[in-house]
N, C-alpha and C. Protein backbone atom coordinates (compact mmCIF):
# COMPACT_ATOMS: atom_id res chain seq x y z
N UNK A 1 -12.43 29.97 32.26
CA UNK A 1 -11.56 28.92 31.77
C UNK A 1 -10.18 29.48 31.52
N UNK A 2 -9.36 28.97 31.68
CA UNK A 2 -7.70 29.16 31.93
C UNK A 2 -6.91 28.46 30.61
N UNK A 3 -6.25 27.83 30.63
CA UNK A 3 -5.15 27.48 29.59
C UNK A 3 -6.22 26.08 28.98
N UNK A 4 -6.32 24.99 30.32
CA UNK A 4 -6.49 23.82 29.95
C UNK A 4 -7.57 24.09 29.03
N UNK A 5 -8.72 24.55 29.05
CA UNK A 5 -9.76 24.45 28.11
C UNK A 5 -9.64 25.28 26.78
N UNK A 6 -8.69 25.81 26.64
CA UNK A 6 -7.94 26.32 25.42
C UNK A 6 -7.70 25.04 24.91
N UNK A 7 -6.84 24.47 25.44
CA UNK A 7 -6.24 23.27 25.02
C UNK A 7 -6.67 22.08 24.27
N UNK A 8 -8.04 22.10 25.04
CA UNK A 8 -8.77 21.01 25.10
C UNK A 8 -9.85 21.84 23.74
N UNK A 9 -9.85 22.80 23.39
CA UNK A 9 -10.71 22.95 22.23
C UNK A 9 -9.95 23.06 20.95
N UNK A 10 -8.53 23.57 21.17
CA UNK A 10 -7.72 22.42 20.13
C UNK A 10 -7.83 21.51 19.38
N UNK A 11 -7.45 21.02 20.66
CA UNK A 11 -7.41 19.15 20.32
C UNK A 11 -8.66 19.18 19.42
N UNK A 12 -9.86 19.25 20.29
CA UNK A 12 -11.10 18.96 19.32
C UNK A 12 -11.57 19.26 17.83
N UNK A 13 -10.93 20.66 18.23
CA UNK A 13 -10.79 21.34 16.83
C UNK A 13 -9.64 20.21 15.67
N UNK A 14 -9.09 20.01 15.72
CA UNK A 14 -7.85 19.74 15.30
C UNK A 14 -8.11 17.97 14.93
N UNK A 15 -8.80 17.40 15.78
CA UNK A 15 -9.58 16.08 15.95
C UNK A 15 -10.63 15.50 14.63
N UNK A 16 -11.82 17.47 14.53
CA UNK A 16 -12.69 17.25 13.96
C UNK A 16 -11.84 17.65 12.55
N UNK A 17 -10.75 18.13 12.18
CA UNK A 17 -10.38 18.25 11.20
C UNK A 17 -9.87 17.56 10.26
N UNK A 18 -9.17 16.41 11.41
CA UNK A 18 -8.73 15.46 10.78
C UNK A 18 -9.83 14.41 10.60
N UNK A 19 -10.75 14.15 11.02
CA UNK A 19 -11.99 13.13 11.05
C UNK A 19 -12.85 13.80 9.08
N UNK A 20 -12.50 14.82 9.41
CA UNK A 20 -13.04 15.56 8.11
C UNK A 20 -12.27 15.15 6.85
N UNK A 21 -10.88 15.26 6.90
CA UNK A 21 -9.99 15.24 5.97
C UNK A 21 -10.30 14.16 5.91
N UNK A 22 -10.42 13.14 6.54
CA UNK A 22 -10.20 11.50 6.13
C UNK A 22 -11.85 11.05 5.67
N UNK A 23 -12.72 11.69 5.76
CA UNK A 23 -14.18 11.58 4.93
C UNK A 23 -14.08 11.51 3.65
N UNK A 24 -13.37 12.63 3.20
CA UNK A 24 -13.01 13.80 1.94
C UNK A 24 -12.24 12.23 1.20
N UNK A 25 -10.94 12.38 1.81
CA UNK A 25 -10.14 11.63 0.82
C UNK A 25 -11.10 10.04 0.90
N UNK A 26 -12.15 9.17 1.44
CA UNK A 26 -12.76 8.43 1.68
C UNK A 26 -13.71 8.14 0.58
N UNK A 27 -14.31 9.12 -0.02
CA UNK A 27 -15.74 9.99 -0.16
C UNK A 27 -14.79 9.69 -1.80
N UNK A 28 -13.53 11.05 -1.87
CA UNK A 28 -12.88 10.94 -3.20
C UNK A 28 -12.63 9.73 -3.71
N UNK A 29 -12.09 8.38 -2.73
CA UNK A 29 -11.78 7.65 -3.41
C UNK A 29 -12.76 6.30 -4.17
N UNK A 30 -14.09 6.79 -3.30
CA UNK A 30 -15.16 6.11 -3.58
C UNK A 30 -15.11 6.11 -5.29
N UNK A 31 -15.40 7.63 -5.25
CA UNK A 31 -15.79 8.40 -6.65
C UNK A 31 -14.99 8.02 -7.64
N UNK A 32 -13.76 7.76 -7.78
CA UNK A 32 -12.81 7.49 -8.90
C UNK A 32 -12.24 6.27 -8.63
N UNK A 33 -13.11 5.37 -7.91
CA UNK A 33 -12.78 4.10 -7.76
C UNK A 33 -13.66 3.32 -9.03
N UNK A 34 -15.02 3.90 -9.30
CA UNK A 34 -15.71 3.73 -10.29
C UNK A 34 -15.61 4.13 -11.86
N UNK A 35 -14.39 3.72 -11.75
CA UNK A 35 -13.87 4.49 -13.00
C UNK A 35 -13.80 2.94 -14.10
N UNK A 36 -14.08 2.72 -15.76
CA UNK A 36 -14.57 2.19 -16.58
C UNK A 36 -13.24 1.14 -16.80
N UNK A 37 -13.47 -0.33 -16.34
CA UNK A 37 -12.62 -1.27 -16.55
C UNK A 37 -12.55 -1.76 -17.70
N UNK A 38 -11.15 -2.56 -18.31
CA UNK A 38 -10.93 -3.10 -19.45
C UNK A 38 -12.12 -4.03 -19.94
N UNK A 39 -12.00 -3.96 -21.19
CA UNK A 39 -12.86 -5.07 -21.61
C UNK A 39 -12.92 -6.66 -21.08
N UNK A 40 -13.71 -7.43 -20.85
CA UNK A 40 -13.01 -8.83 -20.42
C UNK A 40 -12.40 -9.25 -21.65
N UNK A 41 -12.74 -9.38 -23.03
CA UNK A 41 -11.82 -9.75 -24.11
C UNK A 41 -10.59 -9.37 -24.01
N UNK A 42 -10.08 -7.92 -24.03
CA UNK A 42 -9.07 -7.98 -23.77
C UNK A 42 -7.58 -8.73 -23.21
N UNK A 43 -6.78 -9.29 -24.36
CA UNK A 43 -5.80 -10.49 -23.01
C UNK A 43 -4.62 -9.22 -22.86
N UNK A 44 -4.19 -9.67 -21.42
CA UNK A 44 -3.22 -8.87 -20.97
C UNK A 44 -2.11 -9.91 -21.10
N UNK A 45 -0.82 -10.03 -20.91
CA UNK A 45 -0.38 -10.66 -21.04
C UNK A 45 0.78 -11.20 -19.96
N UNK A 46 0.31 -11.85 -18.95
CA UNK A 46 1.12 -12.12 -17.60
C UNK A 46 2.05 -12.79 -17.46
N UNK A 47 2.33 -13.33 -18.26
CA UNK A 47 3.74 -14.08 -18.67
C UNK A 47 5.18 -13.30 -18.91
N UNK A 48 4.69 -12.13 -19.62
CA UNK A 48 6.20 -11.29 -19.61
C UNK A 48 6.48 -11.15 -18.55
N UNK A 49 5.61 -10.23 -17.56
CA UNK A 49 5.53 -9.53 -15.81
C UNK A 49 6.63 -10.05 -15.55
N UNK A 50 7.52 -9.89 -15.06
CA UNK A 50 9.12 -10.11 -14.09
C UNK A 50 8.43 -10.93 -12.28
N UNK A 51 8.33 -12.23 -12.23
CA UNK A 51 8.05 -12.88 -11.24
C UNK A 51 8.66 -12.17 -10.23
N UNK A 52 9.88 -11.78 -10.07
CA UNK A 52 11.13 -11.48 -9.19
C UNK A 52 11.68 -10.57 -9.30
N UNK A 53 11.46 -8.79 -10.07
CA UNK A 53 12.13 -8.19 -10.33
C UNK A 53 13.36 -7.89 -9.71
N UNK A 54 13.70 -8.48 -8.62
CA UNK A 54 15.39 -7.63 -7.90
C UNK A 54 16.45 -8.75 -8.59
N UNK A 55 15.80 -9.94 -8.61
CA UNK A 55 16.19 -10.87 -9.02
C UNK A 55 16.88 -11.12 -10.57
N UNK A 56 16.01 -10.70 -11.46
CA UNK A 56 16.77 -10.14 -12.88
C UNK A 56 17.25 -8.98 -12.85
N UNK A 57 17.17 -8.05 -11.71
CA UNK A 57 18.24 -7.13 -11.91
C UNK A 57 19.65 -7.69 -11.67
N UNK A 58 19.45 -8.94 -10.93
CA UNK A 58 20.84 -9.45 -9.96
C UNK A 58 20.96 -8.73 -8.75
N UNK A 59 19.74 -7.84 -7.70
CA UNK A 59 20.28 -7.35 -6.92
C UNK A 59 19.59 -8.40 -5.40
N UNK A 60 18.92 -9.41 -5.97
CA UNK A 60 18.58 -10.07 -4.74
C UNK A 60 19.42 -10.86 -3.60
N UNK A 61 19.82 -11.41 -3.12
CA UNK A 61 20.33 -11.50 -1.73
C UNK A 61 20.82 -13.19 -2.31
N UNK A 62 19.95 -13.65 -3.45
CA UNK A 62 20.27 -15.16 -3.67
C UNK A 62 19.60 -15.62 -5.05
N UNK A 63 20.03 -16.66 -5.36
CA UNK A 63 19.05 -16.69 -6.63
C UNK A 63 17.98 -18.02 -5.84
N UNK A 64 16.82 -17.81 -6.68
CA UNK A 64 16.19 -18.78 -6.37
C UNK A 64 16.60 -20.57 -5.83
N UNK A 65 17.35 -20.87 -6.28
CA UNK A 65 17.66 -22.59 -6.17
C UNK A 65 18.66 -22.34 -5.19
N UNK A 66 19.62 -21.05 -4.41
CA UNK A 66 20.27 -20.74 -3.30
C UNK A 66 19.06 -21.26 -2.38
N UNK A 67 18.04 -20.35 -1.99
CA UNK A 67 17.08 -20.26 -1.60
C UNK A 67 16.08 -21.21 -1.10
N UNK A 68 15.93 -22.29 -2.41
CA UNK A 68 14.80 -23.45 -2.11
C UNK A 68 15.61 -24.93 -1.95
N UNK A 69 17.17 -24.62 -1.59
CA UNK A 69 17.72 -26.29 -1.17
C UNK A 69 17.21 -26.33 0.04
N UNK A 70 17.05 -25.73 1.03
CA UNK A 70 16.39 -25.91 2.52
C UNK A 70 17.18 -25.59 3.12
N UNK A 71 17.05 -26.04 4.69
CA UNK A 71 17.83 -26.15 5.74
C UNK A 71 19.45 -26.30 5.38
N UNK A 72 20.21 -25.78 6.04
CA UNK A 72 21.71 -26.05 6.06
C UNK A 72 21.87 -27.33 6.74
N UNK A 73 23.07 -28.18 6.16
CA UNK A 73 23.03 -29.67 6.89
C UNK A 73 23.96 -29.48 8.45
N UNK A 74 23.51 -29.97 9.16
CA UNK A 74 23.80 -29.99 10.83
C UNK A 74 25.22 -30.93 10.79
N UNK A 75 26.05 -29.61 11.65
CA UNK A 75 27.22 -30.42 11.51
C UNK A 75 27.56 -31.42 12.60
């Protein structure tokens, strides 16, 4: 065997490594996906949450009521 089958056990190599790595982090995220949720009593409170954050920064492109008049009128 010459270059190409060098090549070609590379790749494979290199193939099965990455097929490996992505088990691992797969496998990890199983594991600490099971991790101990809030109580249901608990209230969170979703009303503060920022609907729009770019928007109360002022960095959005428009404010909302720019936005929801519609279509531009046809001249």
């Amino acid at each position: 065997m010459g270059v190409g089958g060098t090549a070609i056990q590379r790749i494979r190599y290199g193939l099965t490594g990455l097929a490996f790595v992505f088990l691992m982090v797969l496998i990890g995220t199983a594991v600490t996906s099971n991790e101990e949720k809030p109580p249901a009593n608990e209230v969170t409170d979703i009303a503060e949450t920022p609907s729009d954050p770019l928007a109360e920064l002022g960095v959005a492109p428009g404010s909302g009521a720019e936005n929801e008049a519609g279509p531009p009128a046809k001249r």
